[in-house]
C-alpha atoms as a PDB file:
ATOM      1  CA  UNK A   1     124.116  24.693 248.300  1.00  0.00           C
ATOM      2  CA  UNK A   2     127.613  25.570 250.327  1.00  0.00           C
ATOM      3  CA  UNK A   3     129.039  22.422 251.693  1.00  0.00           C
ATOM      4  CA  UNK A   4     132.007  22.029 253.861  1.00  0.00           C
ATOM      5  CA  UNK A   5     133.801  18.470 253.525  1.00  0.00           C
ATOM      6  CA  UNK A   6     135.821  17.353 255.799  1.00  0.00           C
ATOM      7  CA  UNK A   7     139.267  16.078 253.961  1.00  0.00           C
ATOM      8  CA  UNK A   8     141.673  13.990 255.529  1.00  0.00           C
ATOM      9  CA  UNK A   9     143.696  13.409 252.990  1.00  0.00           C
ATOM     10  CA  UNK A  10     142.415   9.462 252.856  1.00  0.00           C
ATOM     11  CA  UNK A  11     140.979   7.528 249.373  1.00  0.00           C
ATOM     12  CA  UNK A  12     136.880   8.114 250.694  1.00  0.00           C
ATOM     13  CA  UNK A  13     137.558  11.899 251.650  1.00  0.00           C
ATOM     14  CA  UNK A  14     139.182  12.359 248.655  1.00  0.00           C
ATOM     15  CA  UNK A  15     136.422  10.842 246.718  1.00  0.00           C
ATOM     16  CA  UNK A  16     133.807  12.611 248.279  1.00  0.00           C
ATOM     17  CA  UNK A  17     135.023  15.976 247.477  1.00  0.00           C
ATOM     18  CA  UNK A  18     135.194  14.728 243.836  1.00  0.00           C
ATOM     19  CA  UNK A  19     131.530  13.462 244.040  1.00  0.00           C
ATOM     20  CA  UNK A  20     130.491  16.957 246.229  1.00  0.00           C
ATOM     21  CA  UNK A  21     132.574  18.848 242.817  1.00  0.00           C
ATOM     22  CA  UNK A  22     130.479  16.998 240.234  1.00  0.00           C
ATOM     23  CA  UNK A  23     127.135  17.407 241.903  1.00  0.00           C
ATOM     24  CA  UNK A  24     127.687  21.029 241.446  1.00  0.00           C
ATOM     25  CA  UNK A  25     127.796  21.942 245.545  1.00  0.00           C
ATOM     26  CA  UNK A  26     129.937  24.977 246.397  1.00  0.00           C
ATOM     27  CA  UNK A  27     132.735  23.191 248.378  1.00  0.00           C
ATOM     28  CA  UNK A  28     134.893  24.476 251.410  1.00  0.00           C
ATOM     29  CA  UNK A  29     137.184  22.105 252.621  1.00  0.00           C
ATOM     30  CA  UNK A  30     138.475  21.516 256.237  1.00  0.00           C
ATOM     31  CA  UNK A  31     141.351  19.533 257.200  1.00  0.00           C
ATOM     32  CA  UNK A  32     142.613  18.384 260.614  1.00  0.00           C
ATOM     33  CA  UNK A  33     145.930  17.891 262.385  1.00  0.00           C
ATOM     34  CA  UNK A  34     145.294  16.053 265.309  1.00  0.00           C
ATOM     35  CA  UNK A  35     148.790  14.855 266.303  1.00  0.00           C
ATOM     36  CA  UNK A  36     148.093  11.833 264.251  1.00  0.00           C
ATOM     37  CA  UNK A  37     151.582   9.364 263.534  1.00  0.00           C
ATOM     38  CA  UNK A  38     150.167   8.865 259.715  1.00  0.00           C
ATOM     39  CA  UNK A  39     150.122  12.887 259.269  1.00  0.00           C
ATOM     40  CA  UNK A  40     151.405  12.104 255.901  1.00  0.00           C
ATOM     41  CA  UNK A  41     148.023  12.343 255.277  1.00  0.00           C
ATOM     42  CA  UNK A  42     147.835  15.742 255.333  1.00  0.00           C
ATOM     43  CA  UNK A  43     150.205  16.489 252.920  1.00  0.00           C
ATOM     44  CA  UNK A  44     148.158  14.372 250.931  1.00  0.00           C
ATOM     45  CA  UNK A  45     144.653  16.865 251.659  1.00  0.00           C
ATOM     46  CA  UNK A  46     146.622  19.846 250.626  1.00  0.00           C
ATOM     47  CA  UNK A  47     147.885  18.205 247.385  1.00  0.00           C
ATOM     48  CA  UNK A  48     144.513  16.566 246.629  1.00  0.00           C
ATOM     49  CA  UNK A  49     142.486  20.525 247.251  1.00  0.00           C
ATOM     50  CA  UNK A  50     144.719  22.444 244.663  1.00  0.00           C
ATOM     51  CA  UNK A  51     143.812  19.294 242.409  1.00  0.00           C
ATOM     52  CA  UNK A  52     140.306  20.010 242.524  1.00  0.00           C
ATOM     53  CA  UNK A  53     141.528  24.090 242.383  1.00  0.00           C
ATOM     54  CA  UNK A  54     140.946  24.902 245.910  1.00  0.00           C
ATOM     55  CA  UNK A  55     142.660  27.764 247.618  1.00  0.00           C
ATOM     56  CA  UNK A  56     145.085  27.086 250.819  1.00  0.00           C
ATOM     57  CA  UNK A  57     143.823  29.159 253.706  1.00  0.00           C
ATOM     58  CA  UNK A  58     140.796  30.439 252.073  1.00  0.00           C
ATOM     59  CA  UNK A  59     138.531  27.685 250.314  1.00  0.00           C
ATOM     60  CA  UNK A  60     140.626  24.800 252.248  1.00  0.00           C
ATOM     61  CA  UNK A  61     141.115  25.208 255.770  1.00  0.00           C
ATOM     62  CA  UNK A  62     144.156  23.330 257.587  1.00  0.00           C
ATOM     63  CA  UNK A  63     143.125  23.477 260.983  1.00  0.00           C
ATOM     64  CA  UNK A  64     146.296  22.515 263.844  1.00  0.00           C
ATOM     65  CA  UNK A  65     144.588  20.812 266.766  1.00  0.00           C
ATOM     66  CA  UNK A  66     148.075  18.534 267.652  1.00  0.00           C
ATOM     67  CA  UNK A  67     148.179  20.085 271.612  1.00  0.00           C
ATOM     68  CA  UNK A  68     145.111  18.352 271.999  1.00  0.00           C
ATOM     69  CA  UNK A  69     146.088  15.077 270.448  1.00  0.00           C
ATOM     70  CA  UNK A  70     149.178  15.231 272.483  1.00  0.00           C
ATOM     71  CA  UNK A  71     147.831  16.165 275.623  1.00  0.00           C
ATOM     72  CA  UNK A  72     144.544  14.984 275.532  1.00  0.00           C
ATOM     73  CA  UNK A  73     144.126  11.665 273.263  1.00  0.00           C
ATOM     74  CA  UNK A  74     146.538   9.598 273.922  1.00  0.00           C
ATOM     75  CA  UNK A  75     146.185   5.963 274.192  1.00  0.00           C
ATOM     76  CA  UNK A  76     145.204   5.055 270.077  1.00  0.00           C
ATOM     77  CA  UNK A  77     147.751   3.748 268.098  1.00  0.00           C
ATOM     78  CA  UNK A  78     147.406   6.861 265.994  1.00  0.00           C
ATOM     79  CA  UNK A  79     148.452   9.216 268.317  1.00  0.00           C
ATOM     80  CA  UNK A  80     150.543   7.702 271.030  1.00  0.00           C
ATOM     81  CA  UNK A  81     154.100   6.659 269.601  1.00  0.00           C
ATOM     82  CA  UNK A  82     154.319   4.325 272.423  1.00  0.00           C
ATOM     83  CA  UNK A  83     151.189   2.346 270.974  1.00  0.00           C
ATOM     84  CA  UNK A  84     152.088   0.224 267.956  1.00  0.00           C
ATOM     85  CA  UNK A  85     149.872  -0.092 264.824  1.00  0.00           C
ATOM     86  CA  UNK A  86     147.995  -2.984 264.238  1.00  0.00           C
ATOM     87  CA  UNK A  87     148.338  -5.440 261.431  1.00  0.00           C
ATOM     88  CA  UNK A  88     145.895  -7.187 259.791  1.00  0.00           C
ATOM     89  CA  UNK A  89     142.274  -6.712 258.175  1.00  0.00           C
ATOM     90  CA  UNK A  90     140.721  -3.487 258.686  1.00  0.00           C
ATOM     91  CA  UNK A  91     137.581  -4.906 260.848  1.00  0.00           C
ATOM     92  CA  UNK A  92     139.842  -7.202 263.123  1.00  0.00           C
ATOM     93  CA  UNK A  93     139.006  -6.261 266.627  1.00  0.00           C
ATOM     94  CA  UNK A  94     142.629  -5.739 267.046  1.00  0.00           C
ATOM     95  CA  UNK A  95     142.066  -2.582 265.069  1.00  0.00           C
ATOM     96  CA  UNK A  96     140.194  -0.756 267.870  1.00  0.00           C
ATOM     97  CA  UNK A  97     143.643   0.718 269.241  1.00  0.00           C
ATOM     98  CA  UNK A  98     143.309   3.083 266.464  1.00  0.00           C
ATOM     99  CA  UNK A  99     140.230   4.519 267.984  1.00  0.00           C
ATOM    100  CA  UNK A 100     140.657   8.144 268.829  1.00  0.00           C
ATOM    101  CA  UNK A 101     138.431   9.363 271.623  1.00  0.00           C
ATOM    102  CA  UNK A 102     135.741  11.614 270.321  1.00  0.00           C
ATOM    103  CA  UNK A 103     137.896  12.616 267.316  1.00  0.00           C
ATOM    104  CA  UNK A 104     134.575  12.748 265.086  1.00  0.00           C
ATOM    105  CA  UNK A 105     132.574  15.103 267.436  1.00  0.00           C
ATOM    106  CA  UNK A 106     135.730  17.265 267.729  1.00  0.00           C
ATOM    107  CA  UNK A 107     136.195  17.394 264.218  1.00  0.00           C
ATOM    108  CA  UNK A 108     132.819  17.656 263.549  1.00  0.00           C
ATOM    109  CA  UNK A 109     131.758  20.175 265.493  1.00  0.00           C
ATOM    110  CA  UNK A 110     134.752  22.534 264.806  1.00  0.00           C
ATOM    111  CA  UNK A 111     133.316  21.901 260.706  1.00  0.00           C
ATOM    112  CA  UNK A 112     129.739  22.913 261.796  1.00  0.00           C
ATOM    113  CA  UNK A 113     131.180  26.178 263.215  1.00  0.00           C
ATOM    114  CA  UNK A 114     132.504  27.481 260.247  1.00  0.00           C
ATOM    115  CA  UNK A 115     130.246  25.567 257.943  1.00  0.00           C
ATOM    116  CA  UNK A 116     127.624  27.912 260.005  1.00  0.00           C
ATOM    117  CA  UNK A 117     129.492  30.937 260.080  1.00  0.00           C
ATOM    118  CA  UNK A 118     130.024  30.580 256.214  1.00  0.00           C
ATOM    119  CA  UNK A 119     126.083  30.223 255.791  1.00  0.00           C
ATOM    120  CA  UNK A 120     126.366  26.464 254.209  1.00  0.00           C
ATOM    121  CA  UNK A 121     123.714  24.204 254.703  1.00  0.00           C
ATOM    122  CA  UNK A 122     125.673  20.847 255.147  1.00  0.00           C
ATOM    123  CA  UNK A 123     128.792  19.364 255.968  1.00  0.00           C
ATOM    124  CA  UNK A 124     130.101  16.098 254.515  1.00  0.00           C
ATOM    125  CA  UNK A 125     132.269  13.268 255.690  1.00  0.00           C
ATOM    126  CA  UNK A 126     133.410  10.061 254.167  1.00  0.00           C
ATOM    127  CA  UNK A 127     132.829   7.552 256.336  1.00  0.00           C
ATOM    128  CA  UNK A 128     131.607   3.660 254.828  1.00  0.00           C
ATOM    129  CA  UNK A 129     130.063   0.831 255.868  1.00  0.00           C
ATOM    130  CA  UNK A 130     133.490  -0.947 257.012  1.00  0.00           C
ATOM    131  CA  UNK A 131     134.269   1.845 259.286  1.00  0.00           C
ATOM    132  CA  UNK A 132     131.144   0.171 261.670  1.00  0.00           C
ATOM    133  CA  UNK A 133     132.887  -2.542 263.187  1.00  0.00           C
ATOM    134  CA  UNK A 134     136.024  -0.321 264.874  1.00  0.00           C
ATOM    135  CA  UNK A 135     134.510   3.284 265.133  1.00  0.00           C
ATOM    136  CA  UNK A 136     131.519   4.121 266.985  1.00  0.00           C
ATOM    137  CA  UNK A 137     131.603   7.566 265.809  1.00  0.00           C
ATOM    138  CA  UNK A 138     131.177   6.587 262.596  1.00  0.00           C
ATOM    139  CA  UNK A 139     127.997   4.547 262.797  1.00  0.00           C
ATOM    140  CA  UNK A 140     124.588   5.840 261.532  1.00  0.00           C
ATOM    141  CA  UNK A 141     123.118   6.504 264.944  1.00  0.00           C
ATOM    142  CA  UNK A 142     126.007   8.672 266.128  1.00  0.00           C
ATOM    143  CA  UNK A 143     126.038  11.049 262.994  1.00  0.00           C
ATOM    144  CA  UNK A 144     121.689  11.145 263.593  1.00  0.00           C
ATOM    145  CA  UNK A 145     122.506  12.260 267.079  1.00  0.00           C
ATOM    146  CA  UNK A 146     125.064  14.738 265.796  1.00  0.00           C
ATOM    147  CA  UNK A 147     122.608  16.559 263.392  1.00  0.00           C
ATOM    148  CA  UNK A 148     120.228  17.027 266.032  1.00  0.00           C
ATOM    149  CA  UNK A 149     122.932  18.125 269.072  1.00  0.00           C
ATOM    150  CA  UNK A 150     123.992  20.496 265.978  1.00  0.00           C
ATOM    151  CA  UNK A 151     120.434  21.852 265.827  1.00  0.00           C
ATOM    152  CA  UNK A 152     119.605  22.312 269.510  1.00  0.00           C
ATOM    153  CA  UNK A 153     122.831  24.101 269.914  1.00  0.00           C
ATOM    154  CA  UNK A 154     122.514  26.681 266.973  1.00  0.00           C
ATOM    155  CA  UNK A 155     119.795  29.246 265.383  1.00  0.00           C
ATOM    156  CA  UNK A 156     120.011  27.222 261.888  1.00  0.00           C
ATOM    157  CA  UNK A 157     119.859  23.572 260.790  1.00  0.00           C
ATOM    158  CA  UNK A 158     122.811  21.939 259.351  1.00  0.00           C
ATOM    159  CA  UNK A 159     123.016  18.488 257.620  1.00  0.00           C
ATOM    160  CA  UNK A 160     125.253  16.115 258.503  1.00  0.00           C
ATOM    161  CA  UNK A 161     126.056  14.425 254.688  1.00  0.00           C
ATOM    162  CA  UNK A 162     127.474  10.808 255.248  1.00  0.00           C
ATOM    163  CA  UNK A 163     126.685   9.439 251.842  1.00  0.00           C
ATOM    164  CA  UNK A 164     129.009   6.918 252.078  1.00  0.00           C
ATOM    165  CA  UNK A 165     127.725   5.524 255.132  1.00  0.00           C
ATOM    166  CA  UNK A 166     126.007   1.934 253.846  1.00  0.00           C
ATOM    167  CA  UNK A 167     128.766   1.943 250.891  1.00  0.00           C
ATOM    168  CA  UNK A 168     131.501  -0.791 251.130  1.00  0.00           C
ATOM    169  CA  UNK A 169     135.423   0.614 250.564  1.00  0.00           C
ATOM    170  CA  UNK A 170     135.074  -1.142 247.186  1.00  0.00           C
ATOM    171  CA  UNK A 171     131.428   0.465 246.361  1.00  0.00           C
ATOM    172  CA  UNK A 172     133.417   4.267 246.988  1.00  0.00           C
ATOM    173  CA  UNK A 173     136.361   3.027 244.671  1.00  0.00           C
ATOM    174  CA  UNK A 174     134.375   2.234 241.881  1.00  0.00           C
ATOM    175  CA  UNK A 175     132.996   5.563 241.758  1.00  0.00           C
ATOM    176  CA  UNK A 176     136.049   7.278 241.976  1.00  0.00           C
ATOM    177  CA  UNK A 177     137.107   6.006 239.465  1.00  0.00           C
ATOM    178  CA  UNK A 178     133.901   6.760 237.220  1.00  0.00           C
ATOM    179  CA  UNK A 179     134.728  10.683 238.874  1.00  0.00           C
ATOM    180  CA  UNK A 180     138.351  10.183 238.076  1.00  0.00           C
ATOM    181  CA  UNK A 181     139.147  11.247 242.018  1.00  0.00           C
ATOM    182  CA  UNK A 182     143.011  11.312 242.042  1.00  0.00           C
ATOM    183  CA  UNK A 183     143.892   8.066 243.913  1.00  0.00           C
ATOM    184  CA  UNK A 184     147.565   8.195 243.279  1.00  0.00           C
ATOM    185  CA  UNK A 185     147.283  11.514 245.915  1.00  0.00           C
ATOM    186  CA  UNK A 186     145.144  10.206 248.686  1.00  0.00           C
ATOM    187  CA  UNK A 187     146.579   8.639 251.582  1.00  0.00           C
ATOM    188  CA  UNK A 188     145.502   5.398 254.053  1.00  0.00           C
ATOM    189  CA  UNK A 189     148.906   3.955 255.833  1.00  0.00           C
ATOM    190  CA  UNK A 190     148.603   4.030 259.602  1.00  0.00           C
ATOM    191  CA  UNK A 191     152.202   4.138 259.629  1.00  0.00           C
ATOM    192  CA  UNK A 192     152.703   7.184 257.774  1.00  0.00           C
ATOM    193  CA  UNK A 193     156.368   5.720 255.720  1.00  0.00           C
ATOM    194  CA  UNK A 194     157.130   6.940 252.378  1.00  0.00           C
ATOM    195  CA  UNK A 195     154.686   4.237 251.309  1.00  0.00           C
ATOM    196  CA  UNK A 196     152.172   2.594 252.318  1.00  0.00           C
ATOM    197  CA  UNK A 197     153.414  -0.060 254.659  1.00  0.00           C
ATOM    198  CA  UNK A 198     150.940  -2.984 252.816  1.00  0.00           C
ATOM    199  CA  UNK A 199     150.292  -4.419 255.873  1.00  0.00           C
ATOM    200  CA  UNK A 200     148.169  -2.052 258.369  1.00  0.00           C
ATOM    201  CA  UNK A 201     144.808  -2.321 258.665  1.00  0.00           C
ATOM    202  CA  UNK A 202     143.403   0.831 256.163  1.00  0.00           C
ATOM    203  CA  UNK A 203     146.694  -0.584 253.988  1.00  0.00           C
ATOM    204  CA  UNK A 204     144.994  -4.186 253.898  1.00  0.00           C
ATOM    205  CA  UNK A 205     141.033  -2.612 253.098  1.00  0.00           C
ATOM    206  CA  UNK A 206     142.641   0.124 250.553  1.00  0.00           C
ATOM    207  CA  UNK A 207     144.198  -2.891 248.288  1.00  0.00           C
ATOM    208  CA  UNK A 208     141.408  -5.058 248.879  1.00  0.00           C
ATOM    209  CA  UNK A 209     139.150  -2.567 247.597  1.00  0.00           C
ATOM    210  CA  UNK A 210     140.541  -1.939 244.618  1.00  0.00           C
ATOM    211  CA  UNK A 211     140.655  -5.457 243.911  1.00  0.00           C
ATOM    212  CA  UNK A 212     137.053  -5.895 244.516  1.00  0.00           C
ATOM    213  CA  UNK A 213     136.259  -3.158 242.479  1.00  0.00           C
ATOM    214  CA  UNK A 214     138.209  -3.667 239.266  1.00  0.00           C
ATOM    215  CA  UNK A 215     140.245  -0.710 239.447  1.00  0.00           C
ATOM    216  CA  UNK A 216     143.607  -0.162 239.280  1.00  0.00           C
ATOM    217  CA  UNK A 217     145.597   0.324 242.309  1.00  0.00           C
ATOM    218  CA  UNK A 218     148.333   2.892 242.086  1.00  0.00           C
ATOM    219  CA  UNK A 219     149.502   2.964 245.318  1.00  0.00           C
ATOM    220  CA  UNK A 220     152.977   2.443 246.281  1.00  0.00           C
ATOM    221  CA  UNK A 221     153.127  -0.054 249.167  1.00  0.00           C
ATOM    222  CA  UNK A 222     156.114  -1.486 250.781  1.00  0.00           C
ATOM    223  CA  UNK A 223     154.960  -4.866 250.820  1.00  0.00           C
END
């Protein structure tokens, strides 16, 4: 089956197109720029698609959407400059300024198109279990309602893949590693720096994970 991921450039992205590799799926990926402060991150996509051999412009897709971040999503830490980034752990409540208004369901449905026009039968994203607490658009019953909105609307049926979705950081970690995902190329800072800040929310869950999972971390952080 064709399968379009959806690669931000982040540690669970990057391990699902690993995991989407070794199951044998034919893989298109798609990444965004939203007008998002940490777009660092998509530096890191591009460099972690020609790891895995995929094509700039033809098998990975680096789609610019930063008007309507600028002009139409302000207000989250990640894409108002005005808004500072949160510190602490990932699932404080404090971390709900990072929430980007519909940014799944834009992103999302942009990936069905061309997953669609492409003939694949799924798309993939990498949300986890500790994305629940902040995002709403990355909970279960959104993605549910998603598949089914994406069926009404179109002459085929597409799957929404969220494998990750009950998986702890720690849980997708672990089987990177066991994949051998390149971690040293994925990205998580909020900030965006040189390196990871160490202190930011995804900064705070990224080190924590590895810890948890016994793997080494070979992230750079600042702190």
């Amino acid at each position: 089956m064709k399968v379009v991921v959806v690669l931000s450039g982040g540690l669970d992205s990057t391990v699902l197109l690993a995991s989407a590799l070794e199951q044998g799926f034919e893989v298109r990926a798609i990444t965004f720029d939203y007008g998002q402060r940490h777009n660092r991150e998509i530096q890191s996509a591009i460099r972690v698609a020609h790891h895995f051999g995929l094509d700039p412009g033809n098998t990975h897709k680096l789609i610019d959407i930063s008007h309507v971040g600028e002009q139409l999503l302000q207000g989250s830490a990640l894409t108002s400059p005005s808004v500072e980034v949160p510190l602490g752990h990932y699932a404080d409540p404090s971390m709900r300024i990072t929430v980007v208004p519909n940014r799944n369901m834009i992103m999302l449905s942009i990936a069905a198109g061309w997953a669609i026009s492409l003939s694949c039968g799924a798309v993939a994203l990498g949300v986890h279990a500790g994305d629940h607490a902040v995002y709403p658009d990355c909970r279960p019953r959104f993605f549910a309602a998603a598949e089914e909105a994406l069926r009404l609307g179109n002459y085929v049926s597409l799957t929404v893949m969220t494998p990750f979705i009950d998986w702890t950081k720690a849980a997708i970690v672990k089987h990177g590693a066991e994949l051998k995902a390149p971690f040293e190329l994925s990205w998580s800072c909020y900030q965006g720096g040189e390196k990871h800040c160490g202190k930011c929310g995804t900064c705070v869950e990224r080190r924590e994970a590895f810890q948890l999972a016994g793997v080494p971390d070979p992230t750079e952080y600042f702190v």
